[in-house]
C-alpha atoms as a PDB file:
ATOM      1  CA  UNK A   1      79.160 106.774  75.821  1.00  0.00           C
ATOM      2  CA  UNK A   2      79.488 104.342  79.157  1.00  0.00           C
ATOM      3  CA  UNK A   3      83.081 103.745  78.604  1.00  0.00           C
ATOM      4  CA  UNK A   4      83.543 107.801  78.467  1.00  0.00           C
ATOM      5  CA  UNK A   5      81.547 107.775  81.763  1.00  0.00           C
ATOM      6  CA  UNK A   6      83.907 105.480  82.969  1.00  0.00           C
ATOM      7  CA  UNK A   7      86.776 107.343  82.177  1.00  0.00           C
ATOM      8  CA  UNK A   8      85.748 110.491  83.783  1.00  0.00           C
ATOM      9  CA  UNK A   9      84.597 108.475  86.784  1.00  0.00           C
ATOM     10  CA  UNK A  10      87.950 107.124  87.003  1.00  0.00           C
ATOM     11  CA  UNK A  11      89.748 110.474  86.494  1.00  0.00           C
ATOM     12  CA  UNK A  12      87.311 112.259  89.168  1.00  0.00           C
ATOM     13  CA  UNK A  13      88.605 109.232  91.331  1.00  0.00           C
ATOM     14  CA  UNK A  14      92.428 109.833  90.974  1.00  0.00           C
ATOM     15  CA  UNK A  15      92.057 113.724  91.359  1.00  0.00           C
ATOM     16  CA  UNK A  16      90.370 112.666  94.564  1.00  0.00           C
ATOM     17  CA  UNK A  17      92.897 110.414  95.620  1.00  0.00           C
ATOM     18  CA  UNK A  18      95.152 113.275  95.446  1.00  0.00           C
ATOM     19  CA  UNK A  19      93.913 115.498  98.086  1.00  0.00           C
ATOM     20  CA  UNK A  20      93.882 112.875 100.722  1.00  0.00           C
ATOM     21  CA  UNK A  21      95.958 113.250 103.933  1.00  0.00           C
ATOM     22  CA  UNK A  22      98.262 110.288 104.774  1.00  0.00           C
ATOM     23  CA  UNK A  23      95.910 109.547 107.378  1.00  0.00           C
ATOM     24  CA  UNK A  24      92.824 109.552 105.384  1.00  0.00           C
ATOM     25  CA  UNK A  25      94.228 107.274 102.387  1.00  0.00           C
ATOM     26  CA  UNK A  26      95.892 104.821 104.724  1.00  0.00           C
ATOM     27  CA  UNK A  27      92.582 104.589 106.453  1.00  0.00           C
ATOM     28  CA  UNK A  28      90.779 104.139 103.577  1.00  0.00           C
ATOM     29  CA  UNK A  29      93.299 101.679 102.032  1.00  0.00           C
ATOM     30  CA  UNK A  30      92.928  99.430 104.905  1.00  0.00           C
ATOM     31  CA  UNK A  31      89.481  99.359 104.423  1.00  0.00           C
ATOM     32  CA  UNK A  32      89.573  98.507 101.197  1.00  0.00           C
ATOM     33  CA  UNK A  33      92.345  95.496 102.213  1.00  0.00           C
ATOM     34  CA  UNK A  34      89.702  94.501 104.659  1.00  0.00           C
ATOM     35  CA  UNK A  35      86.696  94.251 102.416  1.00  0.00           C
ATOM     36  CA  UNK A  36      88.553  92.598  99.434  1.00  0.00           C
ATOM     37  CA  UNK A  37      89.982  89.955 102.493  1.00  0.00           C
ATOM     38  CA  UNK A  38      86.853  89.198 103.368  1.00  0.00           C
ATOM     39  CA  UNK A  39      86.072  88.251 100.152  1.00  0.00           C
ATOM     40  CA  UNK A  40      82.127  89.007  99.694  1.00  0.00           C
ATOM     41  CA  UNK A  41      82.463  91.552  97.493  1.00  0.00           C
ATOM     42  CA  UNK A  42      81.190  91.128  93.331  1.00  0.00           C
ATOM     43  CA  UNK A  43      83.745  91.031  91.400  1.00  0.00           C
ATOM     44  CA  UNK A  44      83.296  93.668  89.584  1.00  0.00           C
ATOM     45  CA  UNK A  45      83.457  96.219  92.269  1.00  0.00           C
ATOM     46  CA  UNK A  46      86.477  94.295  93.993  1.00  0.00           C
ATOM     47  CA  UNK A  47      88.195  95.102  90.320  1.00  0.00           C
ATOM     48  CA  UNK A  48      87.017  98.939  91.037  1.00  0.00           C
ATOM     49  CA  UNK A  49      88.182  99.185  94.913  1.00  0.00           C
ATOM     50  CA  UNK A  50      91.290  97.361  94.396  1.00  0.00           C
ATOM     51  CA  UNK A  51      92.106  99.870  91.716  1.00  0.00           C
ATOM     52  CA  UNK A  52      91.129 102.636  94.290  1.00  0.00           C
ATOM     53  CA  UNK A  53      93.440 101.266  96.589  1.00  0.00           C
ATOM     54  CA  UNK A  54      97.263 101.105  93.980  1.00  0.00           C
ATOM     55  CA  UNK A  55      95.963 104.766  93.631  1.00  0.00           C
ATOM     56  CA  UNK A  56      95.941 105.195  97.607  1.00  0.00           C
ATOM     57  CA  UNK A  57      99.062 102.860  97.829  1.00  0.00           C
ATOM     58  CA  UNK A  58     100.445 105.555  95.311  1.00  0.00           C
ATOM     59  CA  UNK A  59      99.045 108.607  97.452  1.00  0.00           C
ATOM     60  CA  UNK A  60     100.437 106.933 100.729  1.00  0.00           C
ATOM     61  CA  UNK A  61     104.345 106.314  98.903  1.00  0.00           C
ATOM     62  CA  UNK A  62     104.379 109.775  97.450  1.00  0.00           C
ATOM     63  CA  UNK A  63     103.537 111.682 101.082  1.00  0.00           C
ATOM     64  CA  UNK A  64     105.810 109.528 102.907  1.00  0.00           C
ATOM     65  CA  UNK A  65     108.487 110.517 100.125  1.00  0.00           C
ATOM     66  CA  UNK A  66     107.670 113.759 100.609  1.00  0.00           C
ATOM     67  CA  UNK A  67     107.918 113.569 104.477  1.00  0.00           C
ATOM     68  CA  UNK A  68     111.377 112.158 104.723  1.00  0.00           C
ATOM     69  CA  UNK A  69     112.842 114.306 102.077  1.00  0.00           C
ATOM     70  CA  UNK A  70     112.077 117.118 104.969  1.00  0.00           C
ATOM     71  CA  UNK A  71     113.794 115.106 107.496  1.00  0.00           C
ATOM     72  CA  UNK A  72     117.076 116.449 108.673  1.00  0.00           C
ATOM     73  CA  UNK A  73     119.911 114.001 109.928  1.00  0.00           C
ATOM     74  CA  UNK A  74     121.783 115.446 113.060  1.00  0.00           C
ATOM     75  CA  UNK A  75     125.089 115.171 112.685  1.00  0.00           C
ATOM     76  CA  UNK A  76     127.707 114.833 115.821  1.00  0.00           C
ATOM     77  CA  UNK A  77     131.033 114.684 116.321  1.00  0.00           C
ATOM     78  CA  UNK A  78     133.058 112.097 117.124  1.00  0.00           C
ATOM     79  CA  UNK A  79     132.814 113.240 120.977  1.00  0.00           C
ATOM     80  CA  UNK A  80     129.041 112.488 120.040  1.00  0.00           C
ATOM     81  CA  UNK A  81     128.313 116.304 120.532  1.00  0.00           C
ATOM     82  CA  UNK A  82     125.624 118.048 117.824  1.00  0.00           C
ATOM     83  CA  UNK A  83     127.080 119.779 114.830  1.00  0.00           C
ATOM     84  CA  UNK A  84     124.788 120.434 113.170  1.00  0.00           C
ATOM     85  CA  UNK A  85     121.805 118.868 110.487  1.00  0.00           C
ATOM     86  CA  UNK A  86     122.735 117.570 106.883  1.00  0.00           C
ATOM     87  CA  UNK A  87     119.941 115.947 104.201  1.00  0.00           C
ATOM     88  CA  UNK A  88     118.647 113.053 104.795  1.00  0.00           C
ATOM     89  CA  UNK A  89     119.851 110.371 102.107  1.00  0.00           C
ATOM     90  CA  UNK A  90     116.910 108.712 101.213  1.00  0.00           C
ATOM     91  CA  UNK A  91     117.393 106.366  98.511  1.00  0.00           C
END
């Protein structure tokens, strides 16, 4: 029964994660860097917030994906005048 518990605590976690702004999970993430740095946290919940912080490292990557897939390259010619915008390649 404590190991379902877990699992929905876990779950309720992620889904959480997911509504985050950039700026909130960034925040949050270095705040979890900063506890686990200082290092006088159990181990047990250093296990739990470093987990919570690869999902916020996950939430961060996925916005900032999402952000430069919306950015626009301008494009010139070679006089250096604007033609126009084209996709950004991200890669």
């Amino acid at each position: 029964m404590a190991e379902n518990t877990q699992v929905n605590v876990q779950e309720n976690a992620r889904a959480d994660v997911k509504k985050l702004s950039f700026e909130r999970a960034i925040e949050e993430l270095e705040s979890i860097v900063k506890r686990l740095e200082d290092g006088k946290v159990p181990l047990e919940e250093s296990v739990a917030i470093y987990e919570r912080g690869e999902a916020l490292k996950r939430r961060c990557e996925e916005l900032l994906r999402q952000a430069e897939a919306r950015v626009d390259k301008i494009t010139t010619d070679s006089s250096g005048q604007v033609t126009g915008t084209e996709p950004l390649d991200v890669q």
